[in-house]
PDB file of N, CA and C in Angstrom:
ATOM      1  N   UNK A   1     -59.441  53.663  40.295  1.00  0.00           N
ATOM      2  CA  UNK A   1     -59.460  52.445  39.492  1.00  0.00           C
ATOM      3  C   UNK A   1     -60.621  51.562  39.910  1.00  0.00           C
ATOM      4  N   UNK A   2     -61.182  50.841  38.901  1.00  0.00           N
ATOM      5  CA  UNK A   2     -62.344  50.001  38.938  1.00  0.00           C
ATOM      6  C   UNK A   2     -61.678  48.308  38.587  1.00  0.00           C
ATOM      7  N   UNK A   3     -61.948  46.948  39.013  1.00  0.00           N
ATOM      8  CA  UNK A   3     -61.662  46.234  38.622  1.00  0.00           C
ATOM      9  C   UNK A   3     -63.330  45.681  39.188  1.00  0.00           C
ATOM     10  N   UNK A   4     -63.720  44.650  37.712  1.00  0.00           N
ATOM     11  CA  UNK A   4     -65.131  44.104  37.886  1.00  0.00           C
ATOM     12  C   UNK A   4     -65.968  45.201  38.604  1.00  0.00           C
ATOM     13  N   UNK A   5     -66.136  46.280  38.734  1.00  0.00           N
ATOM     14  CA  UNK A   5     -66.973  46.923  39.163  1.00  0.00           C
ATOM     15  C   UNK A   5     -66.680  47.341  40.487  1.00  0.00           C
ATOM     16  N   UNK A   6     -65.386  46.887  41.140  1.00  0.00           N
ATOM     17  CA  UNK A   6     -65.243  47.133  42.513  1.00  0.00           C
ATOM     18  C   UNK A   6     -64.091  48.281  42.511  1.00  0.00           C
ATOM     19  N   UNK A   7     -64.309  49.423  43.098  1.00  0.00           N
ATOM     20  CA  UNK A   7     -63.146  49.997  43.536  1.00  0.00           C
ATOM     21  C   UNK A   7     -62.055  50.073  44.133  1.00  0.00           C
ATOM     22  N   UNK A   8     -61.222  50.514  43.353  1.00  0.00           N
ATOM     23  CA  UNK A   8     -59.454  49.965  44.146  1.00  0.00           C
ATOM     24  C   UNK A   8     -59.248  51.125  45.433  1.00  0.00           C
ATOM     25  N   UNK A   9     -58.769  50.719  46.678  1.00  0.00           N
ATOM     26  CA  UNK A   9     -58.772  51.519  47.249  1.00  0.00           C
ATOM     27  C   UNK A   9     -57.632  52.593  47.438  1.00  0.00           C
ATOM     28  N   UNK A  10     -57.795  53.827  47.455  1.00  0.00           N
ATOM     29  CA  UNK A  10     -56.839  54.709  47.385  1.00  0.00           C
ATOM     30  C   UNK A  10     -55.336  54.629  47.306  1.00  0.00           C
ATOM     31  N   UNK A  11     -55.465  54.157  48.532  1.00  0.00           N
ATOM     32  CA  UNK A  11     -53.815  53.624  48.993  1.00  0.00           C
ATOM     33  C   UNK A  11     -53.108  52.479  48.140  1.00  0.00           C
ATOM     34  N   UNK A  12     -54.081  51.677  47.239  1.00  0.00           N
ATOM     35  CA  UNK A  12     -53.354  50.834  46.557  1.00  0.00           C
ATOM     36  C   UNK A  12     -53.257  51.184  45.043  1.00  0.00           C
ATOM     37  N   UNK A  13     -53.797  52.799  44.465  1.00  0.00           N
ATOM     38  CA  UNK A  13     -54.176  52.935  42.931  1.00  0.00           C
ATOM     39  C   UNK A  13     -52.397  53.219  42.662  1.00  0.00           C
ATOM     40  N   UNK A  14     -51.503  53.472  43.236  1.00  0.00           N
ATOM     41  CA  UNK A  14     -49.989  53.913  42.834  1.00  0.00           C
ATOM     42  C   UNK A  14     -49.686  52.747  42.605  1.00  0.00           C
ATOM     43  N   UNK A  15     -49.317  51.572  43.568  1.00  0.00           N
ATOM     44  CA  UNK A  15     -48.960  50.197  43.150  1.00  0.00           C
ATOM     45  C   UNK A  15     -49.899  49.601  42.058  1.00  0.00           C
ATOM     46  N   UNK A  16     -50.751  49.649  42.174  1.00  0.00           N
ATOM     47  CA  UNK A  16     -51.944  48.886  40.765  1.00  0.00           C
ATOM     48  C   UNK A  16     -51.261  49.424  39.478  1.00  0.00           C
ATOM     49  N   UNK A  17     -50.905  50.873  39.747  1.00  0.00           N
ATOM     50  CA  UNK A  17     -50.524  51.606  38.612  1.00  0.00           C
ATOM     51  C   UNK A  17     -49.207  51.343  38.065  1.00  0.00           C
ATOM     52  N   UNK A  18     -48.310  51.291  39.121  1.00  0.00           N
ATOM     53  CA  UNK A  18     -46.798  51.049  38.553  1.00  0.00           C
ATOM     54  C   UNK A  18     -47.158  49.501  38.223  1.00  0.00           C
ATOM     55  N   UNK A  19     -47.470  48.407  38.637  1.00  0.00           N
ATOM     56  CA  UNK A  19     -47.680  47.088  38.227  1.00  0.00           C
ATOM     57  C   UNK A  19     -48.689  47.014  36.606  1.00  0.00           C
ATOM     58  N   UNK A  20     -49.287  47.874  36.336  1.00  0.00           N
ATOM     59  CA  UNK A  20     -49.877  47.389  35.424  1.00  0.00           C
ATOM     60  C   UNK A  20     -48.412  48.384  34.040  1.00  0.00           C
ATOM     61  N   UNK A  21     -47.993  49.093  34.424  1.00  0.00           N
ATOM     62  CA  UNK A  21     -46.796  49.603  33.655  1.00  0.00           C
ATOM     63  C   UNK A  21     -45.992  49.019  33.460  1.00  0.00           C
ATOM     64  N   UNK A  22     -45.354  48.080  34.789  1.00  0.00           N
ATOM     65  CA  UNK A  22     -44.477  46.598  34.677  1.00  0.00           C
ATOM     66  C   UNK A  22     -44.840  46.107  33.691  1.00  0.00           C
ATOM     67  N   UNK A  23     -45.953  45.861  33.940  1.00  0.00           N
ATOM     68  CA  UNK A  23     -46.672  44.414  32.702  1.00  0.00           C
ATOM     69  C   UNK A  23     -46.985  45.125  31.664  1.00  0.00           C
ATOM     70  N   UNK A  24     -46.793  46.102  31.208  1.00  0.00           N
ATOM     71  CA  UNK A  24     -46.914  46.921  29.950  1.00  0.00           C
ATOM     72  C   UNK A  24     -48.422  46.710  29.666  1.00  0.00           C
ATOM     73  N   UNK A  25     -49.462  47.129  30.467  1.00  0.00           N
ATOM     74  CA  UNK A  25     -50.791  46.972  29.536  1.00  0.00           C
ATOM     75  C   UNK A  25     -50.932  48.165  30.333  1.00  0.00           C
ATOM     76  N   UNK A  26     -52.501  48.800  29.883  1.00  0.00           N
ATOM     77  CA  UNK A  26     -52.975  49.887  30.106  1.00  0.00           C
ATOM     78  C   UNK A  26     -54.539  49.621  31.268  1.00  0.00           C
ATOM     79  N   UNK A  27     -54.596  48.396  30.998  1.00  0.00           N
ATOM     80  CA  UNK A  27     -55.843  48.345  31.923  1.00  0.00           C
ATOM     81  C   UNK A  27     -56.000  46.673  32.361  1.00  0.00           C
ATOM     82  N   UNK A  28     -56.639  46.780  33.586  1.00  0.00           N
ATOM     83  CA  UNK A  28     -56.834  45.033  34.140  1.00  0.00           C
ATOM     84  C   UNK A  28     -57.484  44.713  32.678  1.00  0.00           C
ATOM     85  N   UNK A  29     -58.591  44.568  32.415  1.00  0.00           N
ATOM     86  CA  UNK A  29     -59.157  44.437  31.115  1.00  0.00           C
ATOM     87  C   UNK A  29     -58.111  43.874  30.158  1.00  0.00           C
ATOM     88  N   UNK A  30     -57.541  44.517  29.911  1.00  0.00           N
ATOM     89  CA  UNK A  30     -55.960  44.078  28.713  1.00  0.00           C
ATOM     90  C   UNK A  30     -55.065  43.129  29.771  1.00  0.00           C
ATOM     91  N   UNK A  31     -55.116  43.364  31.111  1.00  0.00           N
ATOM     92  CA  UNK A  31     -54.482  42.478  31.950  1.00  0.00           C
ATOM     93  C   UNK A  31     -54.977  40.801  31.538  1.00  0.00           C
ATOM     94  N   UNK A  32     -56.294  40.852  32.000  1.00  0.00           N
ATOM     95  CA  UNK A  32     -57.106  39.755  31.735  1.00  0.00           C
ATOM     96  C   UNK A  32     -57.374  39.063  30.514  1.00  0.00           C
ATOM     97  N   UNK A  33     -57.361  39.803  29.578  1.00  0.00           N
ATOM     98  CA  UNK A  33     -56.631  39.345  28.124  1.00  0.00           C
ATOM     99  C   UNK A  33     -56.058  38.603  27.936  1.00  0.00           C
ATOM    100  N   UNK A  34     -55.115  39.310  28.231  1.00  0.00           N
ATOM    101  CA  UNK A  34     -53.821  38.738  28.166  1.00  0.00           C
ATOM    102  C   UNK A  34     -53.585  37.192  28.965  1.00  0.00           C
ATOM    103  N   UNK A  35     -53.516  37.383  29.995  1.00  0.00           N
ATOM    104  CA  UNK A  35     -53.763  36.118  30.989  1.00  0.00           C
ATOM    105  C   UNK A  35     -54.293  34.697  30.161  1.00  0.00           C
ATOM    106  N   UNK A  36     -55.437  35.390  29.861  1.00  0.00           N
ATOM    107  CA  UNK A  36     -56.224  33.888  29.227  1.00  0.00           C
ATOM    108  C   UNK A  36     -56.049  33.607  27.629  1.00  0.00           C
ATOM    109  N   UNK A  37     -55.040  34.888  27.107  1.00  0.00           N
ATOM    110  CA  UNK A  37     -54.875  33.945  25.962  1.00  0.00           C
ATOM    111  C   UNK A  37     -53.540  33.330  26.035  1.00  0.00           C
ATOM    112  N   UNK A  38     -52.585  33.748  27.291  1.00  0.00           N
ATOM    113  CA  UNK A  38     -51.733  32.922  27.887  1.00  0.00           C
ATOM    114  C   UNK A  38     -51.837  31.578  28.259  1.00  0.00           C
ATOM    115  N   UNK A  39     -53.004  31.292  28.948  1.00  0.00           N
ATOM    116  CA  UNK A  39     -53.930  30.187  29.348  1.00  0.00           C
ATOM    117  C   UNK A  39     -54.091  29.430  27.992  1.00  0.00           C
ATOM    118  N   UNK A  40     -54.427  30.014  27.352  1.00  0.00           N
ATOM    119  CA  UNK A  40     -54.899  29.167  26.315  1.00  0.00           C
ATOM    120  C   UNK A  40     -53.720  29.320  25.383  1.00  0.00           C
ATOM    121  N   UNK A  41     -52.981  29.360  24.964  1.00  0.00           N
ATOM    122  CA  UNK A  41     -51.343  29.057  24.334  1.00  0.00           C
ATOM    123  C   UNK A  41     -50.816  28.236  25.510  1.00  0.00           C
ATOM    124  N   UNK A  42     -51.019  27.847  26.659  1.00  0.00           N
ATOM    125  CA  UNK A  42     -50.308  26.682  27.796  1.00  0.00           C
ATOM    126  C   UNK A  42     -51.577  25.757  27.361  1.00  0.00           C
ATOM    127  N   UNK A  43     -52.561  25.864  27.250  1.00  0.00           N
ATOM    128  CA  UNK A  43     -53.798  24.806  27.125  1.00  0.00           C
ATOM    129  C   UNK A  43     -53.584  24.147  25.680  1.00  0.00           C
ATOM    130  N   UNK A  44     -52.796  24.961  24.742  1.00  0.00           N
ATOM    131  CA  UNK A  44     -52.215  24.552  23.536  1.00  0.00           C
ATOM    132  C   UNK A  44     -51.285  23.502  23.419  1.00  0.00           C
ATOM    133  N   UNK A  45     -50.190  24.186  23.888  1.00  0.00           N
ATOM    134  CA  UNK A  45     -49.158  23.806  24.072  1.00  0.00           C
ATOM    135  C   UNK A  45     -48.712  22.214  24.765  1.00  0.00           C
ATOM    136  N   UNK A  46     -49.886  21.973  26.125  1.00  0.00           N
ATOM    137  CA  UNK A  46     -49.937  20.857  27.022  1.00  0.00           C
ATOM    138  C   UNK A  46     -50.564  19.819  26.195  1.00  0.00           C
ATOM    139  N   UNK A  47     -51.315  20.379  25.500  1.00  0.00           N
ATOM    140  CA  UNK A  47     -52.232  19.241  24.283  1.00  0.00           C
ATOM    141  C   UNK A  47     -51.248  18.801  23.518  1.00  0.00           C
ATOM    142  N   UNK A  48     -50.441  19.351  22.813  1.00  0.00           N
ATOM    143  CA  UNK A  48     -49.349  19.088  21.562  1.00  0.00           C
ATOM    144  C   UNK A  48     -48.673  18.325  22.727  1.00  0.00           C
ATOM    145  N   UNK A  49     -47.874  18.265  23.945  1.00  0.00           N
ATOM    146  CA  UNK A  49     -47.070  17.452  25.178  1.00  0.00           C
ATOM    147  C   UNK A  49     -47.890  16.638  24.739  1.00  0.00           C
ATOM    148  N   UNK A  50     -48.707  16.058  25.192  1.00  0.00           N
ATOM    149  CA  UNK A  50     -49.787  15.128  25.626  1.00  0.00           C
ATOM    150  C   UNK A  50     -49.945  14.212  24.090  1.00  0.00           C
ATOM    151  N   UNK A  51     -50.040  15.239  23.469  1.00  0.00           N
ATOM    152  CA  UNK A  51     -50.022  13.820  21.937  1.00  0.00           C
ATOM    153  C   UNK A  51     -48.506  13.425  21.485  1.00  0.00           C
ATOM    154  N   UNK A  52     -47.476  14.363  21.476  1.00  0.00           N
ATOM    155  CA  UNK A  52     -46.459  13.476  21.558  1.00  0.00           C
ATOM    156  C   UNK A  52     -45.712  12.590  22.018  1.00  0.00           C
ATOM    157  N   UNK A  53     -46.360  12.872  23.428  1.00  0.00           N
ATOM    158  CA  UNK A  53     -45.992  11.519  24.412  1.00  0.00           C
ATOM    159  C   UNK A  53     -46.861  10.238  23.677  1.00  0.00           C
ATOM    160  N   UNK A  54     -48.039  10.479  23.574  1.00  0.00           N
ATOM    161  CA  UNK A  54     -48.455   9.474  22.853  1.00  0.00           C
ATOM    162  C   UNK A  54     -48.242   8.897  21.601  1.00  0.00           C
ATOM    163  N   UNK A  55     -47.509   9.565  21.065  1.00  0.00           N
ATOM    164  CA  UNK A  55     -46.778   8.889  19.932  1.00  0.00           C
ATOM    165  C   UNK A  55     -45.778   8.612  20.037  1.00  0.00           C
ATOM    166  N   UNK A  56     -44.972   8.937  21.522  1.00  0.00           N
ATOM    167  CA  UNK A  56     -43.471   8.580  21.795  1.00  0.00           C
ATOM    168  C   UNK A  56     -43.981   7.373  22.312  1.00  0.00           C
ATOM    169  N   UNK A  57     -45.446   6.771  22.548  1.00  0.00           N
ATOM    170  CA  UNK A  57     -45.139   5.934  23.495  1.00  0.00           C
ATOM    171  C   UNK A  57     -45.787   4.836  22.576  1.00  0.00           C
ATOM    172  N   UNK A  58     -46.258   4.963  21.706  1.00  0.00           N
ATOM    173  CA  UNK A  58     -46.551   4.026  20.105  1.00  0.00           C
ATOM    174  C   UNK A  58     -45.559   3.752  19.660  1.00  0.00           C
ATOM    175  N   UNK A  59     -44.438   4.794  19.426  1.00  0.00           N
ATOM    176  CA  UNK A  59     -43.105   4.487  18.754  1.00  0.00           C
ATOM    177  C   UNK A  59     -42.443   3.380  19.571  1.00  0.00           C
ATOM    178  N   UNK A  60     -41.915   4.055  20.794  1.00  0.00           N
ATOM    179  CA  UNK A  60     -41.590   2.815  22.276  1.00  0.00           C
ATOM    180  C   UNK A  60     -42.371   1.641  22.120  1.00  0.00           C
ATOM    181  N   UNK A  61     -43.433   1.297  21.536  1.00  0.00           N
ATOM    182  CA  UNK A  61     -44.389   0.038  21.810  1.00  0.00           C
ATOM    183  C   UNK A  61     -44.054  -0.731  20.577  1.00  0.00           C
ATOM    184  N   UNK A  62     -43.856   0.248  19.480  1.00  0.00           N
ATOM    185  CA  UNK A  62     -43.176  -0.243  18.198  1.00  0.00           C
ATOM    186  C   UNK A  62     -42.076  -0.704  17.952  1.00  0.00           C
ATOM    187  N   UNK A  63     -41.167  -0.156  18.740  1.00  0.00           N
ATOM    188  CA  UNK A  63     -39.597  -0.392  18.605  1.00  0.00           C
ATOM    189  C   UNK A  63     -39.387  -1.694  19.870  1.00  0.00           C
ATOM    190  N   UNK A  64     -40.075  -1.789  20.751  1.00  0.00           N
ATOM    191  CA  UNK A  64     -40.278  -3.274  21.076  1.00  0.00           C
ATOM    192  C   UNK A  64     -40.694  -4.154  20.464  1.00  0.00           C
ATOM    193  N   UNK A  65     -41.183  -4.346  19.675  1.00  0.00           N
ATOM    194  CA  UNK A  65     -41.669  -5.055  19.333  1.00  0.00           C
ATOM    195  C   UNK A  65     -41.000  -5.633  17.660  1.00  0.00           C
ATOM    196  N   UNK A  66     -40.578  -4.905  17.608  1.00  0.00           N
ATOM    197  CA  UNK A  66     -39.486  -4.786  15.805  1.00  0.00           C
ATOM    198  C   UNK A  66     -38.026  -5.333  16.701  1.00  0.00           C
ATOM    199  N   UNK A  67     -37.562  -4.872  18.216  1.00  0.00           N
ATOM    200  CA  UNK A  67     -36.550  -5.589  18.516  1.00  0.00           C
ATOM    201  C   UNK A  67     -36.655  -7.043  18.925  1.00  0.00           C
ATOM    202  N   UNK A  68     -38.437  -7.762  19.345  1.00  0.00           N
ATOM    203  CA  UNK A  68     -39.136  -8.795  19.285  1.00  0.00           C
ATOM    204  C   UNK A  68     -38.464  -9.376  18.537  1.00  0.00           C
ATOM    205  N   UNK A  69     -38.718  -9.324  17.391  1.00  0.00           N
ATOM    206  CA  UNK A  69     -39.350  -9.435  15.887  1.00  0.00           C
ATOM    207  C   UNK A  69     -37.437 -10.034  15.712  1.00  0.00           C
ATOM    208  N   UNK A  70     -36.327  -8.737  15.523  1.00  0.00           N
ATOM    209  CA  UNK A  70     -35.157  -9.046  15.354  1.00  0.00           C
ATOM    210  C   UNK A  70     -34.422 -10.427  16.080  1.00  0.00           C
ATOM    211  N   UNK A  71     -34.920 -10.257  17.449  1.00  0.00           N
ATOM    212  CA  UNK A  71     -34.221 -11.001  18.188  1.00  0.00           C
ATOM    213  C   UNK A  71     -34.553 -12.550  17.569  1.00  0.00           C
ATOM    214  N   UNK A  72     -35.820 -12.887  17.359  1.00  0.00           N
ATOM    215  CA  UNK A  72     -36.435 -14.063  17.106  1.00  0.00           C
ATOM    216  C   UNK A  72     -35.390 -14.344  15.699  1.00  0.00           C
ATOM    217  N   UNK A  73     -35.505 -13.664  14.949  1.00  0.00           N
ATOM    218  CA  UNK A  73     -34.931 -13.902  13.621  1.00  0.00           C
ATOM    219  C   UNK A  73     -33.117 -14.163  13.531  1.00  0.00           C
ATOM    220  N   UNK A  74     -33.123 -13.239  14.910  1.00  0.00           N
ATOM    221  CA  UNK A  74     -31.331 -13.544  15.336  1.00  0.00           C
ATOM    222  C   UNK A  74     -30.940 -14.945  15.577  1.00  0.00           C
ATOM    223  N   UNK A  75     -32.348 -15.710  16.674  1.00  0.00           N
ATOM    224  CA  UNK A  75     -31.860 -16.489  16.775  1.00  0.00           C
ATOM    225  C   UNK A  75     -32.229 -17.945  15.620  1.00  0.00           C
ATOM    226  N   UNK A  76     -33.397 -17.399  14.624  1.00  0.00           N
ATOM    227  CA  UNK A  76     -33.304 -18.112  13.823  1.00  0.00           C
ATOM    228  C   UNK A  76     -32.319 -18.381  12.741  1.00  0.00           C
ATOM    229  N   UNK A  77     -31.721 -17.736  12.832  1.00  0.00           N
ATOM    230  CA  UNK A  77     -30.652 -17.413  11.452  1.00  0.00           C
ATOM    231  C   UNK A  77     -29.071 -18.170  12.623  1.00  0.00           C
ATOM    232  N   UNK A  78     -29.217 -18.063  13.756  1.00  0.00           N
ATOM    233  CA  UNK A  78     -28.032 -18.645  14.962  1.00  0.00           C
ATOM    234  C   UNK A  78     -28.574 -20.494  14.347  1.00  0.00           C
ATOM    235  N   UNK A  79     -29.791 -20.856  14.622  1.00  0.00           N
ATOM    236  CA  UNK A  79     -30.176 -22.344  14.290  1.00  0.00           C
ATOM    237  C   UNK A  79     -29.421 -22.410  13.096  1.00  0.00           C
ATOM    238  N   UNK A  80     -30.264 -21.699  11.894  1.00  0.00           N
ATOM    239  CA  UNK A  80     -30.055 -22.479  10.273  1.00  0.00           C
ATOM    240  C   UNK A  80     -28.117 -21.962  10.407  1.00  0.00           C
ATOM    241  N   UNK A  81     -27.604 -21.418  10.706  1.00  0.00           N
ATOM    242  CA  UNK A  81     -26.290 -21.290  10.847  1.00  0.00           C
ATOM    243  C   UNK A  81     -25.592 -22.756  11.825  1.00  0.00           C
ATOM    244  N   UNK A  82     -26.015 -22.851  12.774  1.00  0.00           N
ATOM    245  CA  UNK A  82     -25.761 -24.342  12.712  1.00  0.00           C
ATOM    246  C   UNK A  82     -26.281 -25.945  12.283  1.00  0.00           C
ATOM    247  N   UNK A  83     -27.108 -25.733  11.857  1.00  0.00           N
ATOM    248  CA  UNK A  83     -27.528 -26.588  10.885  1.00  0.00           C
ATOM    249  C   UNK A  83     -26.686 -26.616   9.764  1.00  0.00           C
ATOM    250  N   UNK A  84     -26.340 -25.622   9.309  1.00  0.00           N
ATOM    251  CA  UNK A  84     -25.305 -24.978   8.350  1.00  0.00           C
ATOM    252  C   UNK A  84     -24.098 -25.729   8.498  1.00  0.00           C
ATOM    253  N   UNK A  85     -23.752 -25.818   9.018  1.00  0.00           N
ATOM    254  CA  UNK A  85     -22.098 -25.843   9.797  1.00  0.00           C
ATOM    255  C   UNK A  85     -22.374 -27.160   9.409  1.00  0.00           C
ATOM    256  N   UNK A  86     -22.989 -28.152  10.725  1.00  0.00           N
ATOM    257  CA  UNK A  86     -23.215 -29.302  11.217  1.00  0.00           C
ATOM    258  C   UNK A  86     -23.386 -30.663   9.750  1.00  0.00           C
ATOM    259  N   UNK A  87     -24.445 -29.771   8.693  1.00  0.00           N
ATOM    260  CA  UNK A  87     -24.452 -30.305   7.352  1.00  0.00           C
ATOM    261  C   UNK A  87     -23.028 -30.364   6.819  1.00  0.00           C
ATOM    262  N   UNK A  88     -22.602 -29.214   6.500  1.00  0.00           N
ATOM    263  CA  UNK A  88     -21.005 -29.199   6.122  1.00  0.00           C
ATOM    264  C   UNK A  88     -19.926 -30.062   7.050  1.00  0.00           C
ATOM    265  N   UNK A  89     -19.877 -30.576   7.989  1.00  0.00           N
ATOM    266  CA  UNK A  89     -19.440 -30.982   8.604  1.00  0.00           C
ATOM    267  C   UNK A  89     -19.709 -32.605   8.186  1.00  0.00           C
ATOM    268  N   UNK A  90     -21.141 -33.002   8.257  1.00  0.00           N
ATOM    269  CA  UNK A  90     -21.442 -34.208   7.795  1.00  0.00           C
ATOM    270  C   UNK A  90     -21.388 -34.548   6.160  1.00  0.00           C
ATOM    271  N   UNK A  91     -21.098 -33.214   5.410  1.00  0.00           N
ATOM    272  CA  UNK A  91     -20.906 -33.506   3.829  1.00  0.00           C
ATOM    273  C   UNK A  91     -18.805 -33.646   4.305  1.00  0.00           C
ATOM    274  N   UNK A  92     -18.171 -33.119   4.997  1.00  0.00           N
ATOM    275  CA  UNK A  92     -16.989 -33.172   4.439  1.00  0.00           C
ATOM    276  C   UNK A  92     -16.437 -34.700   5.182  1.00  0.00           C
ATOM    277  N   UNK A  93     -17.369 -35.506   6.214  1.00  0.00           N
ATOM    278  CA  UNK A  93     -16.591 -36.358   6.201  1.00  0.00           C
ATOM    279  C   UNK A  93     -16.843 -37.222   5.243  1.00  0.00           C
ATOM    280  N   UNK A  94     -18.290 -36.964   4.690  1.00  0.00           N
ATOM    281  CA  UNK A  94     -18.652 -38.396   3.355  1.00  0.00           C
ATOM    282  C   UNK A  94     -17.751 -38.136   2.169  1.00  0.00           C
ATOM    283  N   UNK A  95     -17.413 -37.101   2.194  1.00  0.00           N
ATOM    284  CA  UNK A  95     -16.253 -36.585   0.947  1.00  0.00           C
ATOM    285  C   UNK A  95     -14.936 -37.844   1.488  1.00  0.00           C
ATOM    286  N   UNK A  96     -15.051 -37.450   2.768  1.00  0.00           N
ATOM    287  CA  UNK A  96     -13.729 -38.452   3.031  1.00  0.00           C
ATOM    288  C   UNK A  96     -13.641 -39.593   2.975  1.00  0.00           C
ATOM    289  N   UNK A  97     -15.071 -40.550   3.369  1.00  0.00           N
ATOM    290  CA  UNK A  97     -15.191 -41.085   3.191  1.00  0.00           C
ATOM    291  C   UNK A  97     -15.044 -42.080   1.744  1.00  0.00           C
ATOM    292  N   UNK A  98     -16.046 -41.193   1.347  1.00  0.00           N
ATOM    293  CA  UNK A  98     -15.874 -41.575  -0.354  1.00  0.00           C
ATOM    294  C   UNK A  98     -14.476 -41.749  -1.297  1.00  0.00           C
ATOM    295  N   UNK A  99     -13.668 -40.342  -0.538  1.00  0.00           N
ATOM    296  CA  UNK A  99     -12.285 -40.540  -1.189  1.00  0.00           C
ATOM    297  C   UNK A  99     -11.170 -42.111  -0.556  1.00  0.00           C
ATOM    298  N   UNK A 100     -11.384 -42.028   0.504  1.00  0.00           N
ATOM    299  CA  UNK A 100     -10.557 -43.598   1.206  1.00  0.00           C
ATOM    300  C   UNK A 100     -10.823 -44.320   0.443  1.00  0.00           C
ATOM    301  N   UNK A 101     -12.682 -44.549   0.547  1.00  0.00           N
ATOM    302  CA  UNK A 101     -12.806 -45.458  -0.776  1.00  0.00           C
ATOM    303  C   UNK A 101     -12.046 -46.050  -1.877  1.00  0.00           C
ATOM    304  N   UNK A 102     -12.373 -44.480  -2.428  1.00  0.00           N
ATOM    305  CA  UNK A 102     -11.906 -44.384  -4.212  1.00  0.00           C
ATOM    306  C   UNK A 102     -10.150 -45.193  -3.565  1.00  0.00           C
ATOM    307  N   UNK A 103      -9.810 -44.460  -3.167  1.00  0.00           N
ATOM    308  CA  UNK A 103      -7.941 -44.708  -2.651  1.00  0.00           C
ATOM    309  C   UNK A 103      -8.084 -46.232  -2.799  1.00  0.00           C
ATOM    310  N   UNK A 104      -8.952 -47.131  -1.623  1.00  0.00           N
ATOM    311  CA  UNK A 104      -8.589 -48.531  -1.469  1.00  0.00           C
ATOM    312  C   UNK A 104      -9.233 -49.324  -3.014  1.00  0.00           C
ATOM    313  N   UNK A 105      -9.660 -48.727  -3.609  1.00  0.00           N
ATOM    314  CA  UNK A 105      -9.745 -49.359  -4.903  1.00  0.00           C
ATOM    315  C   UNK A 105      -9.248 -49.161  -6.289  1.00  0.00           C
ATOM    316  N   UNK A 106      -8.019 -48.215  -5.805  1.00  0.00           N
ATOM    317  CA  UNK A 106      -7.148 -47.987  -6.907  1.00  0.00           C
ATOM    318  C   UNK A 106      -5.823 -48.465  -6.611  1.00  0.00           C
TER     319      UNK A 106
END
């Protein structure tokens, strides 16, 4: 056996041999192939990681900011809700008012 031009030495061509049968190829050559288009399906693969984190982390930057957004409006709508109240409160005593009225002049 030859790998890059260097010879395998005797004693190791049985193991080279049953190992490249393991790995089902027929030659380092197809070994090495293989390898780097392995390499490059993980060099794939880490890229696609790498941009979805970055869009998990736009989304995360988004969804802060929309719960920002909610909270502010929670507590604006908590104000005009008592303002709410507080008006109704000051319309039902002039109602009462008004009615004693009407009462002491009938």
């Amino acid at each position: 056996f030859n790998i890059n031009n260097h010879r395998i030495p005797r004693e190791y061509e049985k193991e080279v041999t049953i190992m490249l049968q393991e790995l089902n190829v027929s030659s380092f050559h197809e070994l090495v192939t293989q390898v780097q288009q392995s390499e490059d399906y993980i060099f794939i693969l880490y890229n696609k990681i790498i941009n979805k984190n970055d869009e998990l982390e736009k989304l995360e930057l988004e969804n802060r900011n929309m719960l920002s957004i909610l909270q502010q409006q929670n507590l604006e709508l908590t104000t005009m809700q008592s303002q709410s109240d507080r008006l109704r409160e000051e319309l039902d005593q002039n109602i009462m008012i008004i009615k004693n009225s009407i009462d002491k002049y009938q």
